[in-house]
C-alpha atoms as a PDB file:
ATOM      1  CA  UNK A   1     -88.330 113.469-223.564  1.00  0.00           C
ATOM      2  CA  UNK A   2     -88.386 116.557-221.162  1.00  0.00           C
ATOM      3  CA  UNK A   3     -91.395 118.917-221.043  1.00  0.00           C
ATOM      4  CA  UNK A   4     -90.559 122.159-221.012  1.00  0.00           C
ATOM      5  CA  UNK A   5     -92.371 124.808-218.763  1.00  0.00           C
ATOM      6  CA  UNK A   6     -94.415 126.092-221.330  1.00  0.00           C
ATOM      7  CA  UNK A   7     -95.631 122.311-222.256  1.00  0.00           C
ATOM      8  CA  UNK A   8     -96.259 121.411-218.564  1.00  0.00           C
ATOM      9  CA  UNK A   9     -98.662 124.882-218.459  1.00  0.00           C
ATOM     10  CA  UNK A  10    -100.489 123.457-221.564  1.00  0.00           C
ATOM     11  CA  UNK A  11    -100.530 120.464-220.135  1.00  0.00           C
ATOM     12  CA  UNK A  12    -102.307 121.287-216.898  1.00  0.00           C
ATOM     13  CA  UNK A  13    -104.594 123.882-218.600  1.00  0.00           C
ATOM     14  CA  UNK A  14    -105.675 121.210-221.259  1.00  0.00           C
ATOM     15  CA  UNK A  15    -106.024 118.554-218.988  1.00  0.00           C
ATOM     16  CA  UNK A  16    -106.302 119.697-215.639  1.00  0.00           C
ATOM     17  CA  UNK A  17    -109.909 120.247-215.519  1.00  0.00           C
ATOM     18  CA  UNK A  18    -110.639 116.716-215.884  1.00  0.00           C
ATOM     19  CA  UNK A  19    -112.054 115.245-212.564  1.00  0.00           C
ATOM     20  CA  UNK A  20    -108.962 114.491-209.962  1.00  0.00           C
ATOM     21  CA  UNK A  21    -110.309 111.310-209.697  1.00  0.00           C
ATOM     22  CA  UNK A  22    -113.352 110.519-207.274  1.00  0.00           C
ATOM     23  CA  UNK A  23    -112.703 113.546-205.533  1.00  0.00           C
ATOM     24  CA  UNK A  24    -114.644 117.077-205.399  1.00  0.00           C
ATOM     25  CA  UNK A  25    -111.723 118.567-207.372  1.00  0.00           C
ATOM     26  CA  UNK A  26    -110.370 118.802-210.974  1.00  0.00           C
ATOM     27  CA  UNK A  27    -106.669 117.819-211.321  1.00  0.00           C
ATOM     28  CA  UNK A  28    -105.544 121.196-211.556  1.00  0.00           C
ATOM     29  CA  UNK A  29    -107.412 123.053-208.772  1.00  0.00           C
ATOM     30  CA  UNK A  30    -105.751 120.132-206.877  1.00  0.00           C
ATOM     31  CA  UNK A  31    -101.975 121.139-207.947  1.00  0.00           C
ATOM     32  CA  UNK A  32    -103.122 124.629-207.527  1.00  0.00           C
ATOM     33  CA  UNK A  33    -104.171 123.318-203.897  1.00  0.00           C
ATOM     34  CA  UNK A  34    -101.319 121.601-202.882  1.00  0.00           C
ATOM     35  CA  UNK A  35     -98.794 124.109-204.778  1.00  0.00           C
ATOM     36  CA  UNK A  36    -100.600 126.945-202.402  1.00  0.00           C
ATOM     37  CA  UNK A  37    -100.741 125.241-199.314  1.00  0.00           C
ATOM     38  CA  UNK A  38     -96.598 124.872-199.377  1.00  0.00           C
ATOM     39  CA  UNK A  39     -96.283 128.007-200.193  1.00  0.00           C
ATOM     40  CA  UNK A  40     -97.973 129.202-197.392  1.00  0.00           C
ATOM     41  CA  UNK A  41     -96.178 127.020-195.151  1.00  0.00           C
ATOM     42  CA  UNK A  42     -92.753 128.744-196.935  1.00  0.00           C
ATOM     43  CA  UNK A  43     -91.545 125.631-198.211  1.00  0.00           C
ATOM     44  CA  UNK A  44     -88.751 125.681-200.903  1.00  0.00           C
ATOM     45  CA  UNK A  45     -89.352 126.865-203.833  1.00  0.00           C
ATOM     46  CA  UNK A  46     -88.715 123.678-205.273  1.00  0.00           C
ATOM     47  CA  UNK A  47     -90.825 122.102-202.676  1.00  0.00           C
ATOM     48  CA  UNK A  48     -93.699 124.232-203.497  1.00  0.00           C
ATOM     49  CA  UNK A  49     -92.990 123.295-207.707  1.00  0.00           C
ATOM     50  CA  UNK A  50     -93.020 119.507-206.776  1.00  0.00           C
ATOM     51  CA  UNK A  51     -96.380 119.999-204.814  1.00  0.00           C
ATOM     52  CA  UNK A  52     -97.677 121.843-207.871  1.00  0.00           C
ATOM     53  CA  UNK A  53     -96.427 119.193-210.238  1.00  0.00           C
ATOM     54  CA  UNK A  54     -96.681 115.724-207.968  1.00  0.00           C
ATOM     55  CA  UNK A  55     -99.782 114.467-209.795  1.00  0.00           C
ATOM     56  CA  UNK A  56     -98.865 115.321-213.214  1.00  0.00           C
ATOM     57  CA  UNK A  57     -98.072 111.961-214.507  1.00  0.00           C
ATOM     58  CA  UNK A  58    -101.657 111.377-214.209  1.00  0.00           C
ATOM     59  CA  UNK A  59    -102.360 113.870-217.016  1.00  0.00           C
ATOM     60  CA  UNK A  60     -99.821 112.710-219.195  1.00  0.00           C
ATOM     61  CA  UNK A  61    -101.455 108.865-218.490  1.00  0.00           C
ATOM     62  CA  UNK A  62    -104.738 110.311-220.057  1.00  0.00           C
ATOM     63  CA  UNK A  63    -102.601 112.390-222.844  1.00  0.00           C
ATOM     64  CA  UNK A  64    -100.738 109.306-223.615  1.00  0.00           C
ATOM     65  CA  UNK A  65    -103.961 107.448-223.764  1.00  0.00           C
ATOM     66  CA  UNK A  66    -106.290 109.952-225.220  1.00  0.00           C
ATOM     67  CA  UNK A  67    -108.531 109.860-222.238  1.00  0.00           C
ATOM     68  CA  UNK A  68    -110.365 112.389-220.498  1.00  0.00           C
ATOM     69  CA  UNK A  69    -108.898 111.467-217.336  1.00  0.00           C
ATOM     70  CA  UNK A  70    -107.029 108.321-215.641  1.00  0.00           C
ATOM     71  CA  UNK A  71    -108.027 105.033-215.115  1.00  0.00           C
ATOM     72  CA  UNK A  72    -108.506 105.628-211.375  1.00  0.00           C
ATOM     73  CA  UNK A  73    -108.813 101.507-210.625  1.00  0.00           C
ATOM     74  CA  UNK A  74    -105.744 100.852-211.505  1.00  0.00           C
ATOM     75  CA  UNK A  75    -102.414 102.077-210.204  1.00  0.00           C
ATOM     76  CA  UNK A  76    -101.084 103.895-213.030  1.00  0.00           C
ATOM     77  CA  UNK A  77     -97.407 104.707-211.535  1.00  0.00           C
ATOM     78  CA  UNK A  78     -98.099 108.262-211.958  1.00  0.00           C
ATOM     79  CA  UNK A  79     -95.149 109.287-209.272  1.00  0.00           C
ATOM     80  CA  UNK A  80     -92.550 107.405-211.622  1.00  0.00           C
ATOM     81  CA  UNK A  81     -94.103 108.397-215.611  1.00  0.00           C
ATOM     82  CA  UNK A  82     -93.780 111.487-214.621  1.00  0.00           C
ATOM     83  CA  UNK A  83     -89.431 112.286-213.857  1.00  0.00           C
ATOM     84  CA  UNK A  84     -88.727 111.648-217.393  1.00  0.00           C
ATOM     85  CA  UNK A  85     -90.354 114.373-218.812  1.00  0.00           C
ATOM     86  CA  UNK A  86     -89.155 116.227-215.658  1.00  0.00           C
ATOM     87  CA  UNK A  87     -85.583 114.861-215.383  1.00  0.00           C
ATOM     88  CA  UNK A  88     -83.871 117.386-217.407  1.00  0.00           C
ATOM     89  CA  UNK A  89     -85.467 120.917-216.273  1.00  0.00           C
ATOM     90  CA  UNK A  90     -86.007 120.275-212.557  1.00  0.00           C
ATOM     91  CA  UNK A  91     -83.277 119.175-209.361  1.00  0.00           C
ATOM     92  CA  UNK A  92     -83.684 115.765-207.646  1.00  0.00           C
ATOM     93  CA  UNK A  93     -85.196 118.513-205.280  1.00  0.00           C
ATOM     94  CA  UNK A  94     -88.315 118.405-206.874  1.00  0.00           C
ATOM     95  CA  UNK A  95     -88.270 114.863-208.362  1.00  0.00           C
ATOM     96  CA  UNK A  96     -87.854 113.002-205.031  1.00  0.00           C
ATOM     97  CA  UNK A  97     -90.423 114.142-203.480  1.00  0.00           C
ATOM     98  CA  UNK A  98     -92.880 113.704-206.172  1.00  0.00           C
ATOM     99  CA  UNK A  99     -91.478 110.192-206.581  1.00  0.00           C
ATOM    100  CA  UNK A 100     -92.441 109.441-203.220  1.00  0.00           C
ATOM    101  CA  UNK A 101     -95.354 111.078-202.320  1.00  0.00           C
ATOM    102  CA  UNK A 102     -97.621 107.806-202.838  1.00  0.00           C
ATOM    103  CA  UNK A 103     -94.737 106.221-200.316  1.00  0.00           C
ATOM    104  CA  UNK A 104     -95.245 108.582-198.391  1.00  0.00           C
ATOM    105  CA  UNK A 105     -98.938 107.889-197.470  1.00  0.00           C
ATOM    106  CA  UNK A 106     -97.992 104.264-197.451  1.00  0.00           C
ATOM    107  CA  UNK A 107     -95.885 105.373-194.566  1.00  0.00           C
ATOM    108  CA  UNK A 108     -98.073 107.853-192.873  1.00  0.00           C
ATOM    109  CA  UNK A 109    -100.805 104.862-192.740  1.00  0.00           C
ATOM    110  CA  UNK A 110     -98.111 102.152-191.212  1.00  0.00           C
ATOM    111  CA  UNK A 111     -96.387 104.921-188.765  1.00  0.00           C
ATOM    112  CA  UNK A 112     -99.049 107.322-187.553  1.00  0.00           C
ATOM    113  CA  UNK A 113    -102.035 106.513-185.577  1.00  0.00           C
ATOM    114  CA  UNK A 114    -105.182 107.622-186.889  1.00  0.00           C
ATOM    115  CA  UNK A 115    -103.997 109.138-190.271  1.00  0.00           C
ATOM    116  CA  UNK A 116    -105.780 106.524-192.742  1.00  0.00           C
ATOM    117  CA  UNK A 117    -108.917 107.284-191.088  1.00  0.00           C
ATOM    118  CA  UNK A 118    -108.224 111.128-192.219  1.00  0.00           C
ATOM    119  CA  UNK A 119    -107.782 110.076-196.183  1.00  0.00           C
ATOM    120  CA  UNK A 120    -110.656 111.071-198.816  1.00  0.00           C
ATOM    121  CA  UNK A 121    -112.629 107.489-199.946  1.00  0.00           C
ATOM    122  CA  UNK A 122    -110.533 107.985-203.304  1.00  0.00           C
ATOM    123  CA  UNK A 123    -107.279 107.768-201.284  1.00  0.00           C
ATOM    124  CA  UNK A 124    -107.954 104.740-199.277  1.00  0.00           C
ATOM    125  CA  UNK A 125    -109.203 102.797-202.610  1.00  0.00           C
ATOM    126  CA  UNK A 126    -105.592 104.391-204.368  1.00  0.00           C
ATOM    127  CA  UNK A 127    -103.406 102.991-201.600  1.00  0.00           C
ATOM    128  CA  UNK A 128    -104.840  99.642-202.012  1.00  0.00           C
ATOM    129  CA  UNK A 129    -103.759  99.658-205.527  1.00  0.00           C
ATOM    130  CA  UNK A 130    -100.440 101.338-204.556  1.00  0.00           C
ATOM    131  CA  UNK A 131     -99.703  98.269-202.064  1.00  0.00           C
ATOM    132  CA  UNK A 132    -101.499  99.476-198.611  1.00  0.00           C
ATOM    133  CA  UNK A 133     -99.547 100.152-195.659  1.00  0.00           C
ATOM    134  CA  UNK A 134     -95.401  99.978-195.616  1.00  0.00           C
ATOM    135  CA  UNK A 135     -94.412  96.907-193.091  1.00  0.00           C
ATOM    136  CA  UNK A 136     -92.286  98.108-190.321  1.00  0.00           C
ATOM    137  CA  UNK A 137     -89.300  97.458-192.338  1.00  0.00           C
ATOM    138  CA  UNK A 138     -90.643  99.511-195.582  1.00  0.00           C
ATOM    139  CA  UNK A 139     -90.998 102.242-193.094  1.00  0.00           C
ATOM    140  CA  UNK A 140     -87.728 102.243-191.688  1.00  0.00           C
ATOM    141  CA  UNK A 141     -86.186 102.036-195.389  1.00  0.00           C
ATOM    142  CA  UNK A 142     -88.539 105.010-196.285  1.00  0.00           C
ATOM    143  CA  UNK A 143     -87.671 106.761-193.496  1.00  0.00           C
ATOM    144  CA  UNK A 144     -84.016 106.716-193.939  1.00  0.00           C
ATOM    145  CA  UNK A 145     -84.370 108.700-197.480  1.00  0.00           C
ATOM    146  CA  UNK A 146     -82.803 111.842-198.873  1.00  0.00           C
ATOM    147  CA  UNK A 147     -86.187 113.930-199.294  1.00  0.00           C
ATOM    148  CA  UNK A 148     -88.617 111.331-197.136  1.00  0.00           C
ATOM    149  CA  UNK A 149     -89.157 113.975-195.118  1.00  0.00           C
ATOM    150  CA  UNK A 150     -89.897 116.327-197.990  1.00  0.00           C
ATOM    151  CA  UNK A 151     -92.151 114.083-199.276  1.00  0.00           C
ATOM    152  CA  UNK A 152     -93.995 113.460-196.012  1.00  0.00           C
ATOM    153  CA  UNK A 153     -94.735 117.385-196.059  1.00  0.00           C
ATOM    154  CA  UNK A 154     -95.873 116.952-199.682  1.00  0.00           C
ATOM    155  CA  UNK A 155     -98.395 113.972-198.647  1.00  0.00           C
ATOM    156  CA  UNK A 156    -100.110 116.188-195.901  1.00  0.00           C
ATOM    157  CA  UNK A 157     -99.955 119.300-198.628  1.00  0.00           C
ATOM    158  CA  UNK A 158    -101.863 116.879-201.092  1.00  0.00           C
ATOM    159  CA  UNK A 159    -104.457 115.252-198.523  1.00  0.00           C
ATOM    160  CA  UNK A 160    -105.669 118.900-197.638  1.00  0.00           C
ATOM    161  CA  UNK A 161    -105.698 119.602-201.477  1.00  0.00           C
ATOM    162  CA  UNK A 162    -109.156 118.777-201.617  1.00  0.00           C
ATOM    163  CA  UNK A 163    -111.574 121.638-200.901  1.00  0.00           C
ATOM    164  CA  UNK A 164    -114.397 121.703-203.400  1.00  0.00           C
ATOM    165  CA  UNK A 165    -114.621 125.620-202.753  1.00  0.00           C
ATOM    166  CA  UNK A 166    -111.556 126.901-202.891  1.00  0.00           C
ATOM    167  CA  UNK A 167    -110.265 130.230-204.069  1.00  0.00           C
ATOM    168  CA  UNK A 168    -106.490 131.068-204.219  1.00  0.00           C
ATOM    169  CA  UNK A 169    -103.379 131.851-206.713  1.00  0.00           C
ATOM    170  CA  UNK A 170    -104.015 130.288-210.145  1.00  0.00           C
ATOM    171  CA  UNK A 171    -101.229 129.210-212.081  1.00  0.00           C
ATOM    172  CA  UNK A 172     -99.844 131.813-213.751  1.00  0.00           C
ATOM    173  CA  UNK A 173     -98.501 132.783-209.643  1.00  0.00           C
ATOM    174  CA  UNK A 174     -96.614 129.735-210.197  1.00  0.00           C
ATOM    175  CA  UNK A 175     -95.324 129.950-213.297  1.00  0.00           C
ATOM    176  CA  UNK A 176     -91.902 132.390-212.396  1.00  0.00           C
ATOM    177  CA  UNK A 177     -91.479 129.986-209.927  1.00  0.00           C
ATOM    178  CA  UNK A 178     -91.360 127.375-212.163  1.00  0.00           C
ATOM    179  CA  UNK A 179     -88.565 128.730-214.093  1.00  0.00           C
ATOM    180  CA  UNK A 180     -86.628 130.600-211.296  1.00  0.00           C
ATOM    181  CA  UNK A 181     -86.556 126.962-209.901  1.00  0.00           C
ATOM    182  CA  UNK A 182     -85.244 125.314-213.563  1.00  0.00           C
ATOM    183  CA  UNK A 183     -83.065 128.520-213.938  1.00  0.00           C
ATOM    184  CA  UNK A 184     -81.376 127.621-210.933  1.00  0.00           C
ATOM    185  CA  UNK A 185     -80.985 123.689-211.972  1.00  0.00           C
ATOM    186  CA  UNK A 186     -79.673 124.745-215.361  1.00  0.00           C
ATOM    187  CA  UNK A 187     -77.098 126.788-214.042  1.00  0.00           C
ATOM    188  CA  UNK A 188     -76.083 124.187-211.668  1.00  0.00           C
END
């Protein structure tokens, strides 16, 4: 059920210029975004794949249903359809935080003053599908995760990701990245 690399490039490249939702982006100059803005922040390597790669479960949503891009009224589960076709060629280094990035926000919005107000209109109607603010308890639970705080980077990475004008690395830069990073899991 794993992609490989070359199947996640098609993927993005066939798919990725659909519309990232309701925002001024397509999905892939968002991953582009996001991948670019860890980078410069010299995140991980596998930090900077899993910001390149946290959205792509919504591309294989509108693969899987033969759509030119997600549903985006419904929550789709995007952060969880997406580790089994990454489970076997990427470390829980790049999984987690993808898995909770949309936990992440939830967080963010419960724990830190004035960050919902800083979300696009397409993020505050997501997190109401994706259950709105964590409750003080969520939060601590979240909090106390292996990669939470990974995944809190990745959140602010893919807020920013949103610029309607932007020019930077497309994704053939990330593509040695890609498979240094699954290199380095296969050999583990």
């Amino acid at each position: 059920m794993s992609l490989s690399l070359s199947d996640i490039s098609t993927l993005l490249l066939r798919r990725g210029s659909a519309q990232y939702g309701d925002e001024a982006v397509s999905q892939l100059q968002h991953a582009l975004q996001s991948a670019a803005l860890a980078e410069q922040a010299n995140e991980s390597p596998e930090t900077v794949v899993a910001a390149l790669l946290h959205d792509l479960g919504h591309l294989i949503v509108a693969e899987r249903d033969g759509v030119d891009e997600a549903d985006s009224h419904r929550d789709e589960l995007h952060q969880y359809i997406v580790l089994p076709f990454l489970r076997g060629l990427f470390p829980e280094s790049v999984l987690a935080p993808i898995r909770l990035h949309v936990d992440a926000k939830r967080f963010l919005c419960a724990m830190e003053a004035g960050y919902a107000e800083t979300l696009s209109p397409a993020s505050v109607a997501s997190l109401a599908l994706q259950g709105g603010p964590f409750s003080p308890e969520e939060a601590a639970q979240f909090a106390a995760l292996p990669h939470a705080a990974t995944a809190l980077r990745l959140r602010r990475y893919d807020d920013q990701a949103k610029v309607s004008d932007w020019h930077g690395p497309d994704l053939a830069h990330f593509e040695p990245l890609m498979a240094m990073v699954a290199a380095k899991h296969a050999e583990s």
